[in-house]
C-alpha atoms as a PDB file:
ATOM      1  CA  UNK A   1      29.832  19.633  -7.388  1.00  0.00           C
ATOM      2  CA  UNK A   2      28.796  20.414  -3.907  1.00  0.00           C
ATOM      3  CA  UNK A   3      31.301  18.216  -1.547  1.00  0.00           C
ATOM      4  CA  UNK A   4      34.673  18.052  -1.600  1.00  0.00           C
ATOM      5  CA  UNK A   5      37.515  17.276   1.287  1.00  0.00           C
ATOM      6  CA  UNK A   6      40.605  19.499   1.725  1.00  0.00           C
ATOM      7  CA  UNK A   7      43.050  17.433   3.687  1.00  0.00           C
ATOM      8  CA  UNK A   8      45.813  19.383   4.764  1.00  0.00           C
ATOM      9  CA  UNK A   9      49.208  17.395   5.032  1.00  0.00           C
ATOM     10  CA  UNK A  10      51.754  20.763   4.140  1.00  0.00           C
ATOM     11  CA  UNK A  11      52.732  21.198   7.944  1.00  0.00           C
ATOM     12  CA  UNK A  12      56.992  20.139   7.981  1.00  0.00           C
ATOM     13  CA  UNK A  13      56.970  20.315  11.351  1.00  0.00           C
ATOM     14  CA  UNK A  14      56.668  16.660  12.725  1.00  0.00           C
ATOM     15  CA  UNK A  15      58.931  14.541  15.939  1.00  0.00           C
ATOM     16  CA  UNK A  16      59.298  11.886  14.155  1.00  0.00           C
ATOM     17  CA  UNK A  17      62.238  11.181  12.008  1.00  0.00           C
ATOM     18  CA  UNK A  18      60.309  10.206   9.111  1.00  0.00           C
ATOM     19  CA  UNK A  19      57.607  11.736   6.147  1.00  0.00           C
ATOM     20  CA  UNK A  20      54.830  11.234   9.090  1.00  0.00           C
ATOM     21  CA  UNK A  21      52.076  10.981   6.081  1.00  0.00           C
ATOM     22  CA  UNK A  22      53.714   7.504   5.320  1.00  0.00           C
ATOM     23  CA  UNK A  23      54.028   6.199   8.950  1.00  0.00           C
ATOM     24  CA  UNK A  24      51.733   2.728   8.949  1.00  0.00           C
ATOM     25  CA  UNK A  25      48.826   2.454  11.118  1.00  0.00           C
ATOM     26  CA  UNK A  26      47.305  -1.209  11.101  1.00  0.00           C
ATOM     27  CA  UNK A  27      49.279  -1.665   7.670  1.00  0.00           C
ATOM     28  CA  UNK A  28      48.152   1.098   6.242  1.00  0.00           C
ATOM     29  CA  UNK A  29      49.854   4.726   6.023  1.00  0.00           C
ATOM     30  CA  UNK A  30      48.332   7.784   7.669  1.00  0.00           C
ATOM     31  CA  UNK A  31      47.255   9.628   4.716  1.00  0.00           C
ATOM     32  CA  UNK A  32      45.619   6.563   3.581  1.00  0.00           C
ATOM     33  CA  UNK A  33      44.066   6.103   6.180  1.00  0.00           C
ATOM     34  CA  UNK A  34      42.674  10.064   5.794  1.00  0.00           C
ATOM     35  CA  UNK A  35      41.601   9.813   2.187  1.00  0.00           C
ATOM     36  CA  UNK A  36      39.769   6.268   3.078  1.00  0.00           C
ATOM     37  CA  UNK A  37      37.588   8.490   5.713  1.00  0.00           C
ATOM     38  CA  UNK A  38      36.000  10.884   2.850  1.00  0.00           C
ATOM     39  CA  UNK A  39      35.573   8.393   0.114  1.00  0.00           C
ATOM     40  CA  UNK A  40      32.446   8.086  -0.672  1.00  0.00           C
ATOM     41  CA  UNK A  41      30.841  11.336   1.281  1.00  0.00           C
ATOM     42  CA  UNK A  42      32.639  13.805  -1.327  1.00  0.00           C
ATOM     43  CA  UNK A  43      33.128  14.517  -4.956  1.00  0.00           C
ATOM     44  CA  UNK A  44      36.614  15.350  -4.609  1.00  0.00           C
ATOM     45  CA  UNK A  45      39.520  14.754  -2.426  1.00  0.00           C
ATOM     46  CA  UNK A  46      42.250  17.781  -2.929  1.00  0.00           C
ATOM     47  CA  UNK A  47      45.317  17.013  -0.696  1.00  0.00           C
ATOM     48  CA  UNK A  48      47.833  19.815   0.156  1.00  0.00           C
ATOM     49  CA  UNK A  49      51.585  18.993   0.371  1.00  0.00           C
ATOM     50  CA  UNK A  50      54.471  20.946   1.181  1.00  0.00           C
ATOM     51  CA  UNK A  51      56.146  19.752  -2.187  1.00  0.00           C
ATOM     52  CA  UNK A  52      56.616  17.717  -5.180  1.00  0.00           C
ATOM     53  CA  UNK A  53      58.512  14.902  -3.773  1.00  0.00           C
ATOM     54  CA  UNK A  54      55.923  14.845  -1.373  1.00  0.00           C
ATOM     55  CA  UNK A  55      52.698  14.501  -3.734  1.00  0.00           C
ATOM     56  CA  UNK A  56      54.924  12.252  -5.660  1.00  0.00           C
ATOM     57  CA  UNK A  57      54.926  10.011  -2.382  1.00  0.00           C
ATOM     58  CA  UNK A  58      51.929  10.444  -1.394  1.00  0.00           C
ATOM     59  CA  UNK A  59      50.004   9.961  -4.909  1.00  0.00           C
ATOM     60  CA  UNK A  60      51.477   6.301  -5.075  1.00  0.00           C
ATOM     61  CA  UNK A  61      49.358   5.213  -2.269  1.00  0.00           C
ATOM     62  CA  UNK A  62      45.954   6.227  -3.010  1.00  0.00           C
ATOM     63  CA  UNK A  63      43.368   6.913  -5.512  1.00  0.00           C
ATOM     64  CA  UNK A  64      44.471   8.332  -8.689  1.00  0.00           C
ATOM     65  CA  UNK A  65      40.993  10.422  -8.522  1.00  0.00           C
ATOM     66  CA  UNK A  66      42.670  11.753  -5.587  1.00  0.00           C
ATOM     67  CA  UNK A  67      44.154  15.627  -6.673  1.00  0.00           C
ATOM     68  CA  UNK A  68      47.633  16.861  -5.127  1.00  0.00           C
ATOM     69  CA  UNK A  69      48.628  20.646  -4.673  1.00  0.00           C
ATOM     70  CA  UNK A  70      51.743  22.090  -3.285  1.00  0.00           C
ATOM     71  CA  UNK A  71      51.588  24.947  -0.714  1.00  0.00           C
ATOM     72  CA  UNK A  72      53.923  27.955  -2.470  1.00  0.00           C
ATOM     73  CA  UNK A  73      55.548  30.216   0.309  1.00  0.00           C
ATOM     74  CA  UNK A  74      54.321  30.251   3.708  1.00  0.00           C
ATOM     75  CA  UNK A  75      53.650  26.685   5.079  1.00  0.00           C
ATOM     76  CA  UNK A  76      51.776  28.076   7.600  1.00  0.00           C
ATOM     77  CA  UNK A  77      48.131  26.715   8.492  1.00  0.00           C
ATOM     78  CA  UNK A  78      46.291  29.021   6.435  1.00  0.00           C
ATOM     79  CA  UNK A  79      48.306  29.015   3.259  1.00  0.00           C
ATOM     80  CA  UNK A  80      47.637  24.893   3.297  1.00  0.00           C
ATOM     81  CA  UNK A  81      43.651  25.556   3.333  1.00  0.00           C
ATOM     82  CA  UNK A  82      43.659  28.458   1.143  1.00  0.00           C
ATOM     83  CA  UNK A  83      45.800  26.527  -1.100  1.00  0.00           C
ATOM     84  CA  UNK A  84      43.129  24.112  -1.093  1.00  0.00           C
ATOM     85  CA  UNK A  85      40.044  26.489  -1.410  1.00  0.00           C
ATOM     86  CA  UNK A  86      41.688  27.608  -4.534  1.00  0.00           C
ATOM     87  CA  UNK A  87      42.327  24.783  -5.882  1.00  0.00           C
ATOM     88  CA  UNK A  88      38.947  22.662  -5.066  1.00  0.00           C
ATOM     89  CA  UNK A  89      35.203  23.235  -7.324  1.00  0.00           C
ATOM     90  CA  UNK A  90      33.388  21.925  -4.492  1.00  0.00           C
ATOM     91  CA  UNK A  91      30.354  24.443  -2.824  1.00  0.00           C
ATOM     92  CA  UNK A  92      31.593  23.310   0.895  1.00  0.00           C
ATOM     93  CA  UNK A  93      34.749  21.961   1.751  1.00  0.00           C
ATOM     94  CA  UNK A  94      35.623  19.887   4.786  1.00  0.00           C
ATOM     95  CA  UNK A  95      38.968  20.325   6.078  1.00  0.00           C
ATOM     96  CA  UNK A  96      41.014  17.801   7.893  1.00  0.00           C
ATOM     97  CA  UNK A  97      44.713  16.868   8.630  1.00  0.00           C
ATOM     98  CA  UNK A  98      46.493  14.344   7.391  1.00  0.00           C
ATOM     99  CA  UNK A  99      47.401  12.826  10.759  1.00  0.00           C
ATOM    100  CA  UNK A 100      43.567  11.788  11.904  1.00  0.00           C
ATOM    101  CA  UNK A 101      42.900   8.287  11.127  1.00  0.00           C
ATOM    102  CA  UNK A 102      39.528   7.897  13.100  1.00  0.00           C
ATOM    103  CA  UNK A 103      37.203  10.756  11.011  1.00  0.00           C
ATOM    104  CA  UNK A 104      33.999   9.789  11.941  1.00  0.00           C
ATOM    105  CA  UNK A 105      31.897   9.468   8.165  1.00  0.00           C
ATOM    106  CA  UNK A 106      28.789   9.893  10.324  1.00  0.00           C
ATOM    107  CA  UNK A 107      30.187  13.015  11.881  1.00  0.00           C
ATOM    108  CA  UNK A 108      31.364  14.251   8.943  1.00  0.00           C
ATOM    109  CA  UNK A 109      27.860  13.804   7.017  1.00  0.00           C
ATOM    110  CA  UNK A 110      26.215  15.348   9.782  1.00  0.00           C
ATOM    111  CA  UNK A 111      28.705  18.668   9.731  1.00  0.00           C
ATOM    112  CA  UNK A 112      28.046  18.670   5.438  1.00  0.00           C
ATOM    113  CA  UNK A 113      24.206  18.669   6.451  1.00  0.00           C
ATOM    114  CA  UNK A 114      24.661  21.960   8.523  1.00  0.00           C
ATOM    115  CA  UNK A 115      26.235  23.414   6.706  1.00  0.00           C
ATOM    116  CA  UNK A 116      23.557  24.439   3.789  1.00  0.00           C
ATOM    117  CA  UNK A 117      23.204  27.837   4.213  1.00  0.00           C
ATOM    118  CA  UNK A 118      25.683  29.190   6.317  1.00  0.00           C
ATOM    119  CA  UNK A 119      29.480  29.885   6.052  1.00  0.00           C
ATOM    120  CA  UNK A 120      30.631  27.675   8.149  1.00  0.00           C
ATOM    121  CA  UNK A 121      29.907  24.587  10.547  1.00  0.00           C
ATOM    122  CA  UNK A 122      32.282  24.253  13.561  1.00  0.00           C
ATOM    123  CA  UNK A 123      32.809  22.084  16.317  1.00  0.00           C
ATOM    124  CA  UNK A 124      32.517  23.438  19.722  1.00  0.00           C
ATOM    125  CA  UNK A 125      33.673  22.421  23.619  1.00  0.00           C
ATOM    126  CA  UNK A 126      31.986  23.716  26.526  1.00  0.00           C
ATOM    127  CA  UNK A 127      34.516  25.542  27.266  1.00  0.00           C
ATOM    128  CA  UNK A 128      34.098  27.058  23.647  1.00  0.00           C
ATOM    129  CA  UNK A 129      37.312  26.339  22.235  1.00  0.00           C
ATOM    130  CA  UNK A 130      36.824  25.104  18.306  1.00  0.00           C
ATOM    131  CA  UNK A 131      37.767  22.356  15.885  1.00  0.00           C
ATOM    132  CA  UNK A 132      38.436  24.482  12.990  1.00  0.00           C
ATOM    133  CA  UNK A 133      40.484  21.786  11.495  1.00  0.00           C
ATOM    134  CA  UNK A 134      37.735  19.137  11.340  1.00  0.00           C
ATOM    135  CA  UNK A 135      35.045  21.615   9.993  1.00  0.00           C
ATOM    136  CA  UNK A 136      32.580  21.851   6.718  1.00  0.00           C
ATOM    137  CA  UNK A 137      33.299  25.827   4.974  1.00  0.00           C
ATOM    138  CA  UNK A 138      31.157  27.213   2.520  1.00  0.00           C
ATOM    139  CA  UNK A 139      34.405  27.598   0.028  1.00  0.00           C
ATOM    140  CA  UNK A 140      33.708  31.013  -1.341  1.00  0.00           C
ATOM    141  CA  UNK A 141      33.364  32.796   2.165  1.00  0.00           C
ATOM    142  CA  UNK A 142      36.109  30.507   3.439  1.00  0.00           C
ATOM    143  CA  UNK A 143      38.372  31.497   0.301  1.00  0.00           C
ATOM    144  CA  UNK A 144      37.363  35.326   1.151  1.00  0.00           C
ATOM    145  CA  UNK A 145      38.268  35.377   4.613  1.00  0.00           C
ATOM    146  CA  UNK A 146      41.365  33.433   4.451  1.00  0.00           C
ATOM    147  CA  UNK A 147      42.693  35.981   1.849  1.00  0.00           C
ATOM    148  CA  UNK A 148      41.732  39.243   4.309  1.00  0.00           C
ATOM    149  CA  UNK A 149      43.817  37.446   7.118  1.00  0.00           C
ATOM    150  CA  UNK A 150      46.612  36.344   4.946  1.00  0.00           C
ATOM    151  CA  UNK A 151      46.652  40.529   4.173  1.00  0.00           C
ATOM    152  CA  UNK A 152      46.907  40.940   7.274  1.00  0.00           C
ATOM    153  CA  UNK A 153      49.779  38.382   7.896  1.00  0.00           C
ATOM    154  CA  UNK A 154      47.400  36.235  10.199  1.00  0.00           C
ATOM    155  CA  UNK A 155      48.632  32.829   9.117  1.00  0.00           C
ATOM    156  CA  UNK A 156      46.235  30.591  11.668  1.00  0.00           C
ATOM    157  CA  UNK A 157      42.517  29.138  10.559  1.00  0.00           C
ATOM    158  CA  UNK A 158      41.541  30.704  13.514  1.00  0.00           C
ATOM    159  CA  UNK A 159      42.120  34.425  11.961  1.00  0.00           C
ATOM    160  CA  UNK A 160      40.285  33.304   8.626  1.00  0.00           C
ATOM    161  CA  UNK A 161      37.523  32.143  11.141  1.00  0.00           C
ATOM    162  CA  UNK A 162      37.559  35.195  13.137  1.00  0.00           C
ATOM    163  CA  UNK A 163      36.747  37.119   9.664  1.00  0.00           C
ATOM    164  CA  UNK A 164      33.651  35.268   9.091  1.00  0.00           C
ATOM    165  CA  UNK A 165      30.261  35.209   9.479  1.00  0.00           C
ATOM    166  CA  UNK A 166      26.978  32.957   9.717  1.00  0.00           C
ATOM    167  CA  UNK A 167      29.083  30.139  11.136  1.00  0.00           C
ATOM    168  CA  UNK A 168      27.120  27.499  12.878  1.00  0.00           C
ATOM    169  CA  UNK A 169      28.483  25.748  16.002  1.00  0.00           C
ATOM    170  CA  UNK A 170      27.978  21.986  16.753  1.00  0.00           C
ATOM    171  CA  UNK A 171      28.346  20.798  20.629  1.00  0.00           C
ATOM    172  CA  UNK A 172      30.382  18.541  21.306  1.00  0.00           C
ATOM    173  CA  UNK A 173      27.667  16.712  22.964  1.00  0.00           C
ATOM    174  CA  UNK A 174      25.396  16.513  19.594  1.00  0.00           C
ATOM    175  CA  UNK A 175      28.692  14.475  18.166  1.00  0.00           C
ATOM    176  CA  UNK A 176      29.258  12.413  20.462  1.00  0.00           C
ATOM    177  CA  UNK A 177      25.680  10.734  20.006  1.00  0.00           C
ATOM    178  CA  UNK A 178      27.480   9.544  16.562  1.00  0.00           C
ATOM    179  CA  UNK A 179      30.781   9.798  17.784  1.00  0.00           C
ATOM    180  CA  UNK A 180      30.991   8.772  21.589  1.00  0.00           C
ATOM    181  CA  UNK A 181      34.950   9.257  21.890  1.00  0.00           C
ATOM    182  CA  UNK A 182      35.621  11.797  20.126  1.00  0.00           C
ATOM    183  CA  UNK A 183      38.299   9.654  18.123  1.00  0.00           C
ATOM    184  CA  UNK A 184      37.414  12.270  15.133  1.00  0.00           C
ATOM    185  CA  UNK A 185      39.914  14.486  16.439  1.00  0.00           C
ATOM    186  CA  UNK A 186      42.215  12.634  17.496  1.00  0.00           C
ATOM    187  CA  UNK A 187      45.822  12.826  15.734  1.00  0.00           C
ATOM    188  CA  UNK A 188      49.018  11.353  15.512  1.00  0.00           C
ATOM    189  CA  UNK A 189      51.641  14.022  16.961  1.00  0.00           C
ATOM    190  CA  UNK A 190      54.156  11.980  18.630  1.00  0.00           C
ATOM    191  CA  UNK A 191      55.314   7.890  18.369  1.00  0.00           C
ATOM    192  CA  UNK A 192      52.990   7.691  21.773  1.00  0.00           C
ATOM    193  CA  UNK A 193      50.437   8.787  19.703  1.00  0.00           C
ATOM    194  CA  UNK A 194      50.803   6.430  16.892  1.00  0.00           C
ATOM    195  CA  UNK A 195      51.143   3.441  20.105  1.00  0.00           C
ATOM    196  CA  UNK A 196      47.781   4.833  21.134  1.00  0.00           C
ATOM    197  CA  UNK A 197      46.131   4.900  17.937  1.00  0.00           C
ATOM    198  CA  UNK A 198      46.958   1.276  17.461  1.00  0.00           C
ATOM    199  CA  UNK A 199      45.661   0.509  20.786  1.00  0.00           C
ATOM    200  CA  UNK A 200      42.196   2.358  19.617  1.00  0.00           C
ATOM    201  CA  UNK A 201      42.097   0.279  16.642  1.00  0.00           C
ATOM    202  CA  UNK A 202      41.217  -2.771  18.760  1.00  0.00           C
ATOM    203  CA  UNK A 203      38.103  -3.845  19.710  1.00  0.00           C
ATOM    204  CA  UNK A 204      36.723  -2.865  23.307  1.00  0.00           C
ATOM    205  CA  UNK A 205      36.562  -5.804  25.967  1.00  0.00           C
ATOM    206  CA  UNK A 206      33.400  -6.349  27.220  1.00  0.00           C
ATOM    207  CA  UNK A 207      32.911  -7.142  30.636  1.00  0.00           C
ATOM    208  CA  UNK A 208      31.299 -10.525  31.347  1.00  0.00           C
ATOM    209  CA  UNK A 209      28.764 -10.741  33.317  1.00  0.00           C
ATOM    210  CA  UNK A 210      28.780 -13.628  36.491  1.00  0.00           C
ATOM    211  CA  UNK A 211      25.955 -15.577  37.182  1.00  0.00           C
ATOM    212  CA  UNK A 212      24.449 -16.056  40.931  1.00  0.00           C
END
């Protein structure tokens, strides 16, 4: 097996007043929506919950190929994705939360290309800050690292990134030749969020053109 998809959905910490995983998007609820993005790129899907009554929520609405694991502990960032590094048999793992309905497949694909070969393949800014939440890991360095920062009670991805080595960066302007928006990384935080994300669901308008 050489693809698989982590999606991380263990963060409790949400402003709405509801399980945000089940919060409907065009009819369809937001971790739906994030297993639909990977089907069909990966072998396996592996999502991480913060619980049992959450998987058991959760596990009604998709796949039943679809694997759950709970987060033990810690619900911190890092324990979610080493959670899932143990638990997945993929070669590279793409991680992504549970609140991005817009992962690019293209994007995606091209990031799982990259990656052959090196421990990582990140997305980059210009002004160099990184999407290590919508990033392709080679598993058994990504396992590795996040262990040596969990030691050291670094509970980010950034610390289990900081810790590793041959990691390729992708510009933000290679993706958005396949991705023009950027609506890859766009999540669902806040209800004005979820408004917008509706809004981005519909088509774009296109200006007519008069006629002398």
């Amino acid at each position: 097996m050489d693809r698989a998809a982590i999606i991380l959905a263990n963060d409790s910490s949400s402003r709405f007043n509801c399980d945000k995983g089940l919060l409907e998007l065009d009819g369809k609820p937001l971790i739906s929506h994030a297993v639909d993005t990977v089907k069909g790129l990966v072998e396996e899907i592996v999502v991480v919950t913060s619980s049992q009554e959450c998987t058991n929520k959760y596990s009604k609405l998709v796949s039943s190929k679809v694997r759950f694991v709970e987060v033990c502990g810690s619900k911190s960032p890092l324990t979610g994705a080493l959670t899932g590094l143990e638990a997945t048999n993929g070669e590279y793992s793409a991680f992504l939360p549970f609140d991005s309905p817009f992962v690019s497949k293209e994007v995606l694909s091209l990031l799982f290309d990259c990656c052959l070969g090196k421990s990582a393949v990140i997305p980059r800014y210009t002004n160099m800050e990184i999407e290590p939440l919508h990033a392709v890991y080679n598993t058994k360095n990504a396992l590795k690292a996040a262990k040596e920062a969990i030691v050291q009670n670094k509970m980010d991805i950034q610390s289990m990134v900081e810790k590793m080595r041959g990691i390729r960066y992708i510009s933000m302007m290679v993706i958005e030749q396949l991705d023009p928006d950027l609506k890859t990384f766009f999540q669902v935080n806040t209800s004005l969020d979820l408004k917008k994300a509706e809004f981005m669901l519909k088509p774009r308008k296109t200006s007519k053109k008069k006629h002398l």
